[in-house]
Protein backbone atom coordinates (compact mmCIF):
# COMPACT_ATOMS: atom_id res chain seq x y z
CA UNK A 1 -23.33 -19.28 6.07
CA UNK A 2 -20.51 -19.33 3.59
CA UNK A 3 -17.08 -17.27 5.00
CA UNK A 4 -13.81 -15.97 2.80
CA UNK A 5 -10.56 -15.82 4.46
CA UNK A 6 -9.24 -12.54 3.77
CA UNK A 7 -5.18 -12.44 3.97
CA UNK A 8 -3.53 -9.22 3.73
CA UNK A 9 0.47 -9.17 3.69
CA UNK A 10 1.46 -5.44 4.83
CA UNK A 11 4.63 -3.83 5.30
CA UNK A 12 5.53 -4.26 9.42
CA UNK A 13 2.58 -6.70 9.57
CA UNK A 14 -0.25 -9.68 8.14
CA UNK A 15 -3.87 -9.95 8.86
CA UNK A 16 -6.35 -11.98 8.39
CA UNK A 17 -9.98 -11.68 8.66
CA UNK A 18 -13.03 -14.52 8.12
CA UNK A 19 -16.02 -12.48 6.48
CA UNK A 20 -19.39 -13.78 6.22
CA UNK A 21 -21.57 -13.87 2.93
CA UNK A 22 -22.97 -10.94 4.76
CA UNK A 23 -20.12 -8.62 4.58
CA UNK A 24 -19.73 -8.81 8.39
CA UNK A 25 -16.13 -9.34 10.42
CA UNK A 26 -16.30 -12.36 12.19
CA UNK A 27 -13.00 -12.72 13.51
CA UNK A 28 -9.34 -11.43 12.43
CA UNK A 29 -5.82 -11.35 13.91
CA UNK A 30 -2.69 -9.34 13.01
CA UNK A 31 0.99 -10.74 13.59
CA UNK A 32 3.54 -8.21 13.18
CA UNK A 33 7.17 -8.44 12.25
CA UNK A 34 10.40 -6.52 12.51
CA UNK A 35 12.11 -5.00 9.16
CA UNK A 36 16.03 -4.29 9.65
CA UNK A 37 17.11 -1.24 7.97
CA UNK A 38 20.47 -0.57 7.60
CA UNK A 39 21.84 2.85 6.83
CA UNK A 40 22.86 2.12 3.46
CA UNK A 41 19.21 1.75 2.22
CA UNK A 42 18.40 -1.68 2.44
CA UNK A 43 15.58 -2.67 4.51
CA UNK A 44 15.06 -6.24 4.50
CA UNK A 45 14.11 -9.73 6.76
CA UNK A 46 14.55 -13.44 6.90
CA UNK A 47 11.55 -15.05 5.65
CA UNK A 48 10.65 -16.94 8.50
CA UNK A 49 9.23 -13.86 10.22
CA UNK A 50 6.86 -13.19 7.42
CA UNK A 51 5.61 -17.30 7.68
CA UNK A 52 5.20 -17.26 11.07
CA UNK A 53 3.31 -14.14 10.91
CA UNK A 54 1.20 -15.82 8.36
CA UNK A 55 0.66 -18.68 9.97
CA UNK A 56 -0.52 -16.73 13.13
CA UNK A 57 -2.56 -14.77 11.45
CA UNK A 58 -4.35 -17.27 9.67
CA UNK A 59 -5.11 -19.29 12.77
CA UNK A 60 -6.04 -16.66 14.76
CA UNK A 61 -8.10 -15.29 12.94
CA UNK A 62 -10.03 -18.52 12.20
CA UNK A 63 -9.69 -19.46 15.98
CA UNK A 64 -11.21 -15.58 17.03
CA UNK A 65 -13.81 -16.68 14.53
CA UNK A 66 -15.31 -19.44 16.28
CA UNK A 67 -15.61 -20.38 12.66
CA UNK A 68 -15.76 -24.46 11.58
CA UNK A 69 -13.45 -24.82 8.87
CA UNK A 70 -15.53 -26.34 6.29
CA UNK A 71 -17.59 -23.13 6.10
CA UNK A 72 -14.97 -21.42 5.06
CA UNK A 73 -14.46 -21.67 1.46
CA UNK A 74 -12.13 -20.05 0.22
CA UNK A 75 -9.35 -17.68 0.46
CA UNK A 76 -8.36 -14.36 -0.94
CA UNK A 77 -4.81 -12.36 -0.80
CA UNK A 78 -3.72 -8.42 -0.64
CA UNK A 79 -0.36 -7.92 -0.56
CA UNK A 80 2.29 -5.21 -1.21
CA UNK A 81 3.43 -5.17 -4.67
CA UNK A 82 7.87 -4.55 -4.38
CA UNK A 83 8.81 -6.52 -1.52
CA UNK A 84 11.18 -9.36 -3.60
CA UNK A 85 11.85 -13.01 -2.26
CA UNK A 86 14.67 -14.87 -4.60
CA UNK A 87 14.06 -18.53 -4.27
CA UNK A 88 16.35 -21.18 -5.55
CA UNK A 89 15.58 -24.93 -7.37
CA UNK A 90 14.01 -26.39 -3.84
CA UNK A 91 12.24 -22.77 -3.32
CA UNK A 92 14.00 -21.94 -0.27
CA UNK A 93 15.27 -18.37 -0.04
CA UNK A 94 18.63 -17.45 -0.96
CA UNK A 95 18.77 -14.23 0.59
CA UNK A 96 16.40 -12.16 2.86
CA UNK A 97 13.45 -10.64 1.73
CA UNK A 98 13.62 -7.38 0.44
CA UNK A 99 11.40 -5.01 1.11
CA UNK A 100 9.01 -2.70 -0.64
CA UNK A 101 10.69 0.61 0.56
CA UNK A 102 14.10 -0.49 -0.22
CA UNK A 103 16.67 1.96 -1.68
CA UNK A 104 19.69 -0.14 -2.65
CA UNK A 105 18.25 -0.57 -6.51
CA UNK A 106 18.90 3.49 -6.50
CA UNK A 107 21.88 3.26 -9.07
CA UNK A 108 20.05 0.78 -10.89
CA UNK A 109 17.23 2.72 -11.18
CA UNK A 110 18.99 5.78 -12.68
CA UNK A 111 20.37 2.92 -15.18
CA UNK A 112 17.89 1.97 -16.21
CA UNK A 113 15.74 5.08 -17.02
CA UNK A 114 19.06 6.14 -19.17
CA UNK A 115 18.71 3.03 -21.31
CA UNK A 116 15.12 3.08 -21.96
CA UNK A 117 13.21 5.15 -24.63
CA UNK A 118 11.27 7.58 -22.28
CA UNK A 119 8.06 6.63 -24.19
CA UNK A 120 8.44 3.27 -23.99
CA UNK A 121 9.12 3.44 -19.91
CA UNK A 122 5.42 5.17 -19.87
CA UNK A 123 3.61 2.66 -21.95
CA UNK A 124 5.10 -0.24 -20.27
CA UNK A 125 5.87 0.45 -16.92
CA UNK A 126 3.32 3.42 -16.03
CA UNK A 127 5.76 5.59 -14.73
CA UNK A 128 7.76 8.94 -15.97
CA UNK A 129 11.02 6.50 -15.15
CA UNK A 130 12.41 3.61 -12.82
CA UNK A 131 12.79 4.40 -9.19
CA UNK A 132 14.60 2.05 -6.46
CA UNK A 133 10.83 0.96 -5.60
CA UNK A 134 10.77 -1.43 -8.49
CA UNK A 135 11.49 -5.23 -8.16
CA UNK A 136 13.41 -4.80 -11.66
CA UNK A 137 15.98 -2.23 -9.99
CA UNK A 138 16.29 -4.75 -6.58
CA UNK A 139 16.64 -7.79 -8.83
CA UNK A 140 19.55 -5.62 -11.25
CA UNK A 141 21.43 -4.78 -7.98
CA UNK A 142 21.59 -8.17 -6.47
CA UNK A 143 22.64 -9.34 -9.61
CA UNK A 144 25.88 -6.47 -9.75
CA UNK A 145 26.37 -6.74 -6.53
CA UNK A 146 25.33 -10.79 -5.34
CA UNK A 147 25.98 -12.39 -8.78
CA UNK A 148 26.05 -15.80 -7.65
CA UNK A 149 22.39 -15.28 -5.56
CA UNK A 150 21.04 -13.88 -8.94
CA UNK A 151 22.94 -17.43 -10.62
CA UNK A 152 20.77 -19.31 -8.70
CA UNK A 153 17.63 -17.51 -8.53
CA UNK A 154 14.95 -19.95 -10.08
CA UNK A 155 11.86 -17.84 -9.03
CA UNK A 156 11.86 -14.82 -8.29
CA UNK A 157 8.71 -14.01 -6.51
CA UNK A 158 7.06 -11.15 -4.48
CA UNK A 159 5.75 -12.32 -1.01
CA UNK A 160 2.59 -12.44 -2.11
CA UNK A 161 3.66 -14.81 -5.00
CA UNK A 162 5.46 -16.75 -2.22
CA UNK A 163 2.39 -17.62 -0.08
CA UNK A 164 -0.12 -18.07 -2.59
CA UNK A 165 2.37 -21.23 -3.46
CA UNK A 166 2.63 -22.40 0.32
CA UNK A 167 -1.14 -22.84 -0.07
CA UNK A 168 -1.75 -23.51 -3.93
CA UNK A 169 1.43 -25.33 -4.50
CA UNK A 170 1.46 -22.97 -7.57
CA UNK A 171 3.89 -19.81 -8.64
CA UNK A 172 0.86 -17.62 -10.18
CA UNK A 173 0.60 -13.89 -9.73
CA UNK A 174 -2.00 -11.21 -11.49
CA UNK A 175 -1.77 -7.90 -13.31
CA UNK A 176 -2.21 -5.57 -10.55
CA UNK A 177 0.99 -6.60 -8.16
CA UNK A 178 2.62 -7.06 -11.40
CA UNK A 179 2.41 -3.95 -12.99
CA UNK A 180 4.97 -2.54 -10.33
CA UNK A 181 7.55 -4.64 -11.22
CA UNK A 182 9.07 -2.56 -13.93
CA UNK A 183 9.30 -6.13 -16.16
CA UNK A 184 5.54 -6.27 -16.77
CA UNK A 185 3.89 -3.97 -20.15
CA UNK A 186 0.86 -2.47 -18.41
CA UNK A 187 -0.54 -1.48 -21.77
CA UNK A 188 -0.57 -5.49 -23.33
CA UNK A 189 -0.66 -7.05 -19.76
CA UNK A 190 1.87 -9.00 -20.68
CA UNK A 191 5.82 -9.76 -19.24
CA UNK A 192 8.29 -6.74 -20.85
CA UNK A 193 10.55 -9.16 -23.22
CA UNK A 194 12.92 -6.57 -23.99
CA UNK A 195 13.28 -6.00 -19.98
CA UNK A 196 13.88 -9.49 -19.59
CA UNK A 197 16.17 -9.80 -22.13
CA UNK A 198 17.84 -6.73 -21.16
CA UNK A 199 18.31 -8.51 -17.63
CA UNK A 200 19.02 -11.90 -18.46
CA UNK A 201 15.29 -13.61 -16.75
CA UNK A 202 14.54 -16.45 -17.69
CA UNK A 203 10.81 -16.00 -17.86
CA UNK A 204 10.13 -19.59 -16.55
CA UNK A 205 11.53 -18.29 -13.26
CA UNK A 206 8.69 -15.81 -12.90
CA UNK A 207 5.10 -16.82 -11.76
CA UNK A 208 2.64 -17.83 -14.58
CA UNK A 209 0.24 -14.12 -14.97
CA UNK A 210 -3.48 -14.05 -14.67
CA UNK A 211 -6.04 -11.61 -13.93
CA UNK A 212 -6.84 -10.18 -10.91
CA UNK A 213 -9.01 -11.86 -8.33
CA UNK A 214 -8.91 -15.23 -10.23
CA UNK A 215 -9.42 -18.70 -8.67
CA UNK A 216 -6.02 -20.68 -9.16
CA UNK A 217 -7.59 -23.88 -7.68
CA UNK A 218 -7.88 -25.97 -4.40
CA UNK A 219 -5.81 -25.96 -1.25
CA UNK A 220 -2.73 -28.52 -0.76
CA UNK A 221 -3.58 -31.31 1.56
CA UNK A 222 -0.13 -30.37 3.72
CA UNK A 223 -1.21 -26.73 3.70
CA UNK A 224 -4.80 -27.26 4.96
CA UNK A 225 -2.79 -29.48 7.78
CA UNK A 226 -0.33 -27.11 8.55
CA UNK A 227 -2.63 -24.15 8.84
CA UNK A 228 -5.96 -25.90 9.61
CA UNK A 229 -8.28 -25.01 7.03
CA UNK A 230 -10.61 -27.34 4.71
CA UNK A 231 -9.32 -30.18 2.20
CA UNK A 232 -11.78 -28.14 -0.12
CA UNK A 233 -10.72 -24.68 0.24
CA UNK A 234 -10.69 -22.64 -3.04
CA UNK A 235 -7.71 -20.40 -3.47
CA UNK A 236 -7.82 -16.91 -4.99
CA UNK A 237 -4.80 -14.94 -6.46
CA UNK A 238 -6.36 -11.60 -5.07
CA UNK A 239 -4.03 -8.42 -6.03
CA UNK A 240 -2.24 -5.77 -4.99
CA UNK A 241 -3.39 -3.98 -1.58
CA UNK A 242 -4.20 -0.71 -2.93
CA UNK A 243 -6.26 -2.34 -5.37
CA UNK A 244 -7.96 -4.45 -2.60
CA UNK A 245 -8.25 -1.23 -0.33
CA UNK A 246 -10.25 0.35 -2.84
CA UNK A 247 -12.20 -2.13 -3.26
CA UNK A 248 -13.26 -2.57 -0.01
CA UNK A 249 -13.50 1.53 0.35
CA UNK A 250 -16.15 1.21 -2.96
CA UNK A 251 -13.84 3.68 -4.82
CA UNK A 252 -14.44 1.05 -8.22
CA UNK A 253 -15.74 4.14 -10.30
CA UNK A 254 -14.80 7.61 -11.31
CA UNK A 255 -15.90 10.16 -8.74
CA UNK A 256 -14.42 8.55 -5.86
CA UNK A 257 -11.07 8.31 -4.75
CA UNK A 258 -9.33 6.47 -1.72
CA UNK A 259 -6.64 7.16 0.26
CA UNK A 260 -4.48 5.25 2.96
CA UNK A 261 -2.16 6.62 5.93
CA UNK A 262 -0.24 3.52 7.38
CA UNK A 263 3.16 3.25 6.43
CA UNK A 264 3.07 4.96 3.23
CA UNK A 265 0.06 7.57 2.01
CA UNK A 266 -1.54 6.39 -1.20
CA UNK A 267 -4.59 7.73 -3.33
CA UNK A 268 -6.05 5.41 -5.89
CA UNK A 269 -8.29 6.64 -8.19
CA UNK A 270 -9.99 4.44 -10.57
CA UNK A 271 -10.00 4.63 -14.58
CA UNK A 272 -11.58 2.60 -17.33
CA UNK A 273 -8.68 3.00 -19.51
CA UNK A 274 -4.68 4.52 -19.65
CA UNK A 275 -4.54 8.38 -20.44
CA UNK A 276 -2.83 9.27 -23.86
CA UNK A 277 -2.06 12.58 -22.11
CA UNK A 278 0.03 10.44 -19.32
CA UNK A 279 4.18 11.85 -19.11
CA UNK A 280 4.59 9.35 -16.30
CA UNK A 281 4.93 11.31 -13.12
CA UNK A 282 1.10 9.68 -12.13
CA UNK A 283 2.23 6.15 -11.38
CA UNK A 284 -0.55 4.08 -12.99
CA UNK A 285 -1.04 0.60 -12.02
CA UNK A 286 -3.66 -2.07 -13.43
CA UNK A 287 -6.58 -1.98 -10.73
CA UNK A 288 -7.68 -5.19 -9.04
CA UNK A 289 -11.06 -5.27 -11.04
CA UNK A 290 -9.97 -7.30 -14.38
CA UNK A 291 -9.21 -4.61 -17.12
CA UNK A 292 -9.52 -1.74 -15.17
CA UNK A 293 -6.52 0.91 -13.98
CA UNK A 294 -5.80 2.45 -11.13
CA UNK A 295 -3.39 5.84 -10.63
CA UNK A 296 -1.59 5.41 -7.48
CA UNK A 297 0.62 8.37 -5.91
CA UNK A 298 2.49 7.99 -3.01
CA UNK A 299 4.93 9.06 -0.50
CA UNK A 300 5.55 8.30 3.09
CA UNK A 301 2.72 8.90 5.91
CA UNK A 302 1.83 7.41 9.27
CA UNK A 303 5.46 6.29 10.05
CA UNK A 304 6.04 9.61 10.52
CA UNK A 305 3.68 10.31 13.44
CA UNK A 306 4.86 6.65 14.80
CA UNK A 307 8.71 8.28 14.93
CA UNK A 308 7.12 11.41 16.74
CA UNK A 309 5.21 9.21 19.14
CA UNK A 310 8.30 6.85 19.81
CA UNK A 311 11.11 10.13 19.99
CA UNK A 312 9.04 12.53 21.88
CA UNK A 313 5.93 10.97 23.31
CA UNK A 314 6.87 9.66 26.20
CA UNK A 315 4.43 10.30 28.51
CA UNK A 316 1.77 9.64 26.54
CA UNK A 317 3.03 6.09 26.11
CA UNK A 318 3.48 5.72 30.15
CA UNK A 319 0.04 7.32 30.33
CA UNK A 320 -0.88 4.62 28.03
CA UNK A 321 0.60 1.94 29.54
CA UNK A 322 -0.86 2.78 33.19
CA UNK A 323 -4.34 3.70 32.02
CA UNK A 324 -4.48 1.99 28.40
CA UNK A 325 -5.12 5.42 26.96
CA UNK A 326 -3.77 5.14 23.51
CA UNK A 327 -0.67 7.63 23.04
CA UNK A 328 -2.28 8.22 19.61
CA UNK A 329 -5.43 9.48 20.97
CA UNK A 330 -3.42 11.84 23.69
CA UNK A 331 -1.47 12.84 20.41
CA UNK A 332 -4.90 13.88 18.60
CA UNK A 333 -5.48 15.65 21.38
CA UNK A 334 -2.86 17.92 21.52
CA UNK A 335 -3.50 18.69 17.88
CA UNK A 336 -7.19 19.58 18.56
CA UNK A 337 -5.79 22.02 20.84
CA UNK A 338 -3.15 23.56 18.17
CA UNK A 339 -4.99 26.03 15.72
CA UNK A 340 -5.52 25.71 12.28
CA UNK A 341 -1.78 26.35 10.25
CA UNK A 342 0.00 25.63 13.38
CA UNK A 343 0.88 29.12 13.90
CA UNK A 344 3.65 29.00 10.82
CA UNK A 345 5.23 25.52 11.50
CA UNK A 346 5.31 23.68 7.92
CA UNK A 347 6.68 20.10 7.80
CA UNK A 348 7.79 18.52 4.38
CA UNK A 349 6.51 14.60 5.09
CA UNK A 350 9.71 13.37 3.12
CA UNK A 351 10.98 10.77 5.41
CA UNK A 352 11.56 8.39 2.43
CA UNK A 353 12.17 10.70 -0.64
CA UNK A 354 9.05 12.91 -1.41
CA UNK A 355 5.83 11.76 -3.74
CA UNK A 356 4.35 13.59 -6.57
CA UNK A 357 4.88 16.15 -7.90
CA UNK A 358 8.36 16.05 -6.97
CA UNK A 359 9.38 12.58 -6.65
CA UNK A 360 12.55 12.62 -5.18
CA UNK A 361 13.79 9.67 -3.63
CA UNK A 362 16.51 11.48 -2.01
CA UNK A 363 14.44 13.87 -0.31
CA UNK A 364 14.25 13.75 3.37
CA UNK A 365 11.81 16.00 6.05
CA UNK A 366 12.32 19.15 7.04
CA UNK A 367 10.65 21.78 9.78
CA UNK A 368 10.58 25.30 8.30
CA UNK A 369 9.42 28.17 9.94
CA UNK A 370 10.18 27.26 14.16
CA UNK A 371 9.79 29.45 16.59
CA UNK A 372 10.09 29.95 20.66
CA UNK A 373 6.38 29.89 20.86
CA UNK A 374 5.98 26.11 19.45
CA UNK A 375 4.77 23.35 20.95
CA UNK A 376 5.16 19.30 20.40
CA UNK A 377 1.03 19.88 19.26
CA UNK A 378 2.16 22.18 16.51
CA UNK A 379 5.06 19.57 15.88
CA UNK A 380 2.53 16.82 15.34
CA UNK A 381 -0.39 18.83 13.49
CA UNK A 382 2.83 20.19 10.92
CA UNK A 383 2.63 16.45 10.16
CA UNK A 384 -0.85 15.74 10.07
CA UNK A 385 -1.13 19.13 7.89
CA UNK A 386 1.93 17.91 5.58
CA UNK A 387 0.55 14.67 4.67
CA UNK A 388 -2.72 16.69 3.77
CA UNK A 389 -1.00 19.03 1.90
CA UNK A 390 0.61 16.33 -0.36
CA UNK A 391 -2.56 14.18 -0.20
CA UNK A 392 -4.05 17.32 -2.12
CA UNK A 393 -0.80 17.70 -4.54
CA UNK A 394 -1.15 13.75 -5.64
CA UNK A 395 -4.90 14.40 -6.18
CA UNK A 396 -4.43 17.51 -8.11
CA UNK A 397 -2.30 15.80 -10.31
CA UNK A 398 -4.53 12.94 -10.65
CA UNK A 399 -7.05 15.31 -11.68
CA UNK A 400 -4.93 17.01 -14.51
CA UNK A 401 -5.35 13.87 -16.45
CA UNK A 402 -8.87 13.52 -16.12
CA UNK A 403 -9.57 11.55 -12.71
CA UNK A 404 -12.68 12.83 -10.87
CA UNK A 405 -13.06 13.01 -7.25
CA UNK A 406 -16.05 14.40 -5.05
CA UNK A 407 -15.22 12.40 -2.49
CA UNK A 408 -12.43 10.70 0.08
CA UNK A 409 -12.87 7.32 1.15
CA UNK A 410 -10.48 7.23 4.18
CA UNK A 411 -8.88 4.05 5.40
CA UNK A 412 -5.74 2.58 7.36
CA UNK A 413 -4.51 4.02 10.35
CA UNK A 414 -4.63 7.72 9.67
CA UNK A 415 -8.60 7.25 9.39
CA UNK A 416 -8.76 6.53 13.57
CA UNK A 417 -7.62 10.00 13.99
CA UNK A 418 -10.68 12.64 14.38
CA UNK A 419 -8.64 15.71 14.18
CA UNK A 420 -6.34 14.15 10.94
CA UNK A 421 -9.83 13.28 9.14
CA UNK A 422 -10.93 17.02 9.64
CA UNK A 423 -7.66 18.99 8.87
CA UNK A 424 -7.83 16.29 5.53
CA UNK A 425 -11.32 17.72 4.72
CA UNK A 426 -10.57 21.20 5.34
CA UNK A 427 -7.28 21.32 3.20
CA UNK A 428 -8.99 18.93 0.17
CA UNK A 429 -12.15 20.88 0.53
CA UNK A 430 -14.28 18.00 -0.33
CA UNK A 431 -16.29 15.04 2.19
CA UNK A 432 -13.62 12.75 4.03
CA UNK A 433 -15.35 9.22 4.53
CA UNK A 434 -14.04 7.31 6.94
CA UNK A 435 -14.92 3.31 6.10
CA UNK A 436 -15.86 1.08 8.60
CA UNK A 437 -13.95 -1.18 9.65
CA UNK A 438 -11.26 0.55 7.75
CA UNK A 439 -8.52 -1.44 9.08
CA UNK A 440 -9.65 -4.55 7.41
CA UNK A 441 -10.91 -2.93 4.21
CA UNK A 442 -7.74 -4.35 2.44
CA UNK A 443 -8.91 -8.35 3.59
CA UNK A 444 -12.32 -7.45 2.41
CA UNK A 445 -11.33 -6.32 -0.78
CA UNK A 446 -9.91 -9.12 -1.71
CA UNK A 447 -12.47 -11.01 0.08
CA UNK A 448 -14.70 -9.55 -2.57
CA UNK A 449 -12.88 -10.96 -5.20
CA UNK A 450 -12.65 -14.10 -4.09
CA UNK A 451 -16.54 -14.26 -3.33
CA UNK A 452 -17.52 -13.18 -6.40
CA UNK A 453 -14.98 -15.45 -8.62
CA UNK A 454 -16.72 -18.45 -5.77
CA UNK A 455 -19.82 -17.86 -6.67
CA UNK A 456 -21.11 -16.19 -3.39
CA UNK A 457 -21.43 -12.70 -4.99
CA UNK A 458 -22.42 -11.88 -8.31
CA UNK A 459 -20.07 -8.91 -8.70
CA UNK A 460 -17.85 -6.56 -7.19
CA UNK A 461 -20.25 -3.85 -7.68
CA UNK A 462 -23.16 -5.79 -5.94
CA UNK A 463 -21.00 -7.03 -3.45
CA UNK A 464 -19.28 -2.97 -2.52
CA UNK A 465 -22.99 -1.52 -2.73
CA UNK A 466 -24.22 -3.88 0.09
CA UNK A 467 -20.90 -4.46 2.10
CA UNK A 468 -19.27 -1.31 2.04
CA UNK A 469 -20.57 1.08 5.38
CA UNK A 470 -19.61 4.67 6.05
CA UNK A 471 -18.95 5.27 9.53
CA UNK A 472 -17.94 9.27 9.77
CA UNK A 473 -17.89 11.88 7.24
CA UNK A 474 -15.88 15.01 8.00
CA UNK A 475 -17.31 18.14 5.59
CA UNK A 476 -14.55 20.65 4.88
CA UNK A 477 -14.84 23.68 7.38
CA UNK A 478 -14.90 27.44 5.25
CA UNK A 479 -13.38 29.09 8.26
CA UNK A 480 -10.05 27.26 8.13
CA UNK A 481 -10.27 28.00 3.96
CA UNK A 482 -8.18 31.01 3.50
CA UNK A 483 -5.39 29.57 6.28
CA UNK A 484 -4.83 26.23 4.71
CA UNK A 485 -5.04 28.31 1.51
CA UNK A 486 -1.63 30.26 2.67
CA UNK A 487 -0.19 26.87 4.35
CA UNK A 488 -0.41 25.63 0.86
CA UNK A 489 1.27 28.13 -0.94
CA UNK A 490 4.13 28.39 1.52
CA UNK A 491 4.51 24.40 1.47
CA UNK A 492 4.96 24.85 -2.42
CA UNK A 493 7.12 27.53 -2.73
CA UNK A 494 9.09 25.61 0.12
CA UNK A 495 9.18 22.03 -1.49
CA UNK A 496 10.13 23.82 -4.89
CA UNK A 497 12.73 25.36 -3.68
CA UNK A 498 14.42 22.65 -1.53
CA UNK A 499 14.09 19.96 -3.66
CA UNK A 500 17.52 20.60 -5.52
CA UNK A 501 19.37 20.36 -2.18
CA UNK A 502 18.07 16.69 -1.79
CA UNK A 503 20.80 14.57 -3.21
């Protein structure tokens, strides 16, 4: 049987999964790593965390495979698409690697959206302006404020740029991660010149652009040493790991939309083609299926419940650690036993800067509405009922410009959590569907891409109609209706009216 590495570089963390020409999991491994955030925004690391997390991910996962080498055949990426690495004329790193979340482009930003036509921002760059989150406003602010590192940049690269040279020996990226770069036209698929220009880029120091889920060639001879794989391994450029997570969730048509809680909350909701209607406040991204687009709100999510856990959780954790009950589960638990609207607590998930409609990367979280008779279960189902909340918002606005959704594919680690899933169905008011396997559904998206551009599949849409399984589908409840209904409104009227104290 034929097997596709599946490699999928995350925020905190890399995994790797082997999957079989049968869609199955045969082994995978995650290696995590520690970002340093400093209270001035930046949130960075060296690089050699992120190799040696790819490197143990790679081999474990082949190892936990029991896999021979030569029947794996290839290898696919998913990465995030705004974590920067600046490499100089040897490629070695000139500075640490800046990550996705990063906030110290903010001036930048704002600079940038002032210079720029307002039109042209939303043809090119799929956005109503330029926010800290884009590698142009990272790369503008180590050039005002580490000239010389900018001097001496001769490729600058996102990570997943980075690795698919350690094992190509080639500096090639695709439209999807590169549509969130603020330099790349998303309407001509092309590099912005004018950006460029505007930044002095050389465009030979940027990876050579191709289309998503494209095979760039074989593997190195020193890679397939260094991380034991096949002389003959076939390497695929994959894309970015929304795009890959709905993939592997089957949202590749209208109708369905996916959504992720792990470090950030994202919806992705497929399109054939860019809205004329779009003003911009939709982020719209190129999908990972060649020619298609993808809208992609956001705004932080699961980190959230991991602060609550780690701050006031713990005796779940030593309950955990003594019986190997997971604190997460004891957490769920609690919010099972919390009604519906957590009797008037409303959290704003803002913990960095708020998503649609709002967007307000100075926003922070707030708890409105405490009182005496709280408890840490109405604490963490405020959360759980937040993210909901502005899961619904993102969708709503999604829907405005013509996106169609009668469905939730559910994935990353919000999907584990029963009572999350439900309160998500209940305040959406459509079928949550958790995938299975959802963990991994970012390595099998792009495991799916590299099958099909191998040969193994004949197309994504074969390959998601026979791989992809529902595990657990959560149907919106009509008695909690008319609660959520009045959580809703309150969270508005609250978000609306804090939103100019944020600054």
């Amino acid at each position: 049987m034929r097997h596709i590495l599946g490699i999928d570089i995350g925020t905190t963390a890399i995994k790797a999964a082997v999957i079989g020409e049968d869609g199955k999991v045969y082994g995978e491994e995650t290696s995590e790593y520690v970002l340093t955030t400093l209270p001035s925004g930046e949130v960075e690391a060296d690089l050699k965390l992120y190799e040696d997390a790819f490197a143990g991910a790679i081999r474990g996962a082949v190892k936990n495979s029991g896999m021979d080498k030569k029947d794996i055949k290839c290898v696919g990426f998913s990465s995030t698409a705004e974590t920067c690495v600046f490499l100089d004329e040897k490629n070695q790193p000139l500075c640490k690697v800046i990550a996705w979340m990063d906030t110290r482009g903010t001036k930048e930003a704002q600079y940038l959206s002032e210079h720029f036509e307002k039109k042209d921002i939303i043809s090119k760059v799929g956005f109503d302006d330029f926010y800290a989150i884009h590698p142009i406003s990272k790369i503008l602010a180590v050039k005002n404020k580490s000239p010389e590192i900018f001097e001496k940049t001769r490729m600058f690269a996102q990570i997943k740029d980075y690795f698919v040279y350690v094992l190509s020996g080639k500096f090639i990226t695709e439209d999807s991660v590169a549509s969130d770069h603020g330099f790349f036209d998303i309407t001509n698929r092309c590099y912005w010149k004018e950006m460029l220009d505007f930044i002095g880029i050389d465009s030979k120091y940027l990876p050579e652009l191709v289309e998503p889920g494209q095979e760039i060639g074989t593997i190195t001879a020193a890679a397939a040493e260094t991380f034991g794989l096949d002389p003959d391994t076939r390497i695929n450029v994959g894309a970015f790991d929304q795009a890959c997570g709905a993939i592997g969730a089957g949202n590749i048509k209208p109708g369905i939309a996916s959504e992720s809680t792990g470090s950030a909350l994202v919806t992705v909701a497929t399109i054939d083609k860019l809205s004329e209607d779009s003003t911009g406040e939709v982020p719209t991204l190129c999908s990972g299926i060649p020619g298609k687009y993808m809208y992609q709100p956001y705004c932080t999510g699961a980190m959230i419940t991991k602060w609550f856990r780690d701050a006031f959780c713990e005796t779940e954790k030593q309950i955990e650690k003594e019986t190997g009950l997971n604190a997460y589960t004891q957490m769920d638990d609690l919010v099972k036993a919390t009604p519906p609207g957590a009797d008037g607590l409303i959290m704003l998930p803002y913990f960095q800067g708020s998503g649609i409609p709002e967007l307000n990367e100075k926003a922070s979280g707030v708890y409105y509405g405490i009182h005496a008779g709280h408890t840490r279960g109405h604490f963490i189902r405020a959360i759980m009922e937040g993210l909901a909340i502005a899961l619904k918002r993102m969708l709503e606005c999604e829907k405005e410009l013509g996106a169609t959704m009668d469905e939730i594919r559910s994935l990353g680690g919000g999907s584990k959590s029963k009572a999350w899933c439900q309160i998500k169905a209940d305040i959406l008011g459509i079928p949550v569907k958790v995938i299975k396997n959802s963990g991994s559904t970012p390595c099998m998206g792009c495991a799916i891409l590299a099958g099909v551009a191998n040969g193994i599949w004949p197309s994504v849409e074969e390959a998601t109609e026979r791989f992809v399984e529902i595990e657990e589908t959560y149907e919106p409840n009509p008695e909690n209706a008319e609660i959520y209904a009045e959580t809703y409104r309150k969270y508005v009227e609250i978000s609306k009216a804090l939103n100019p104290t944020f600054y």
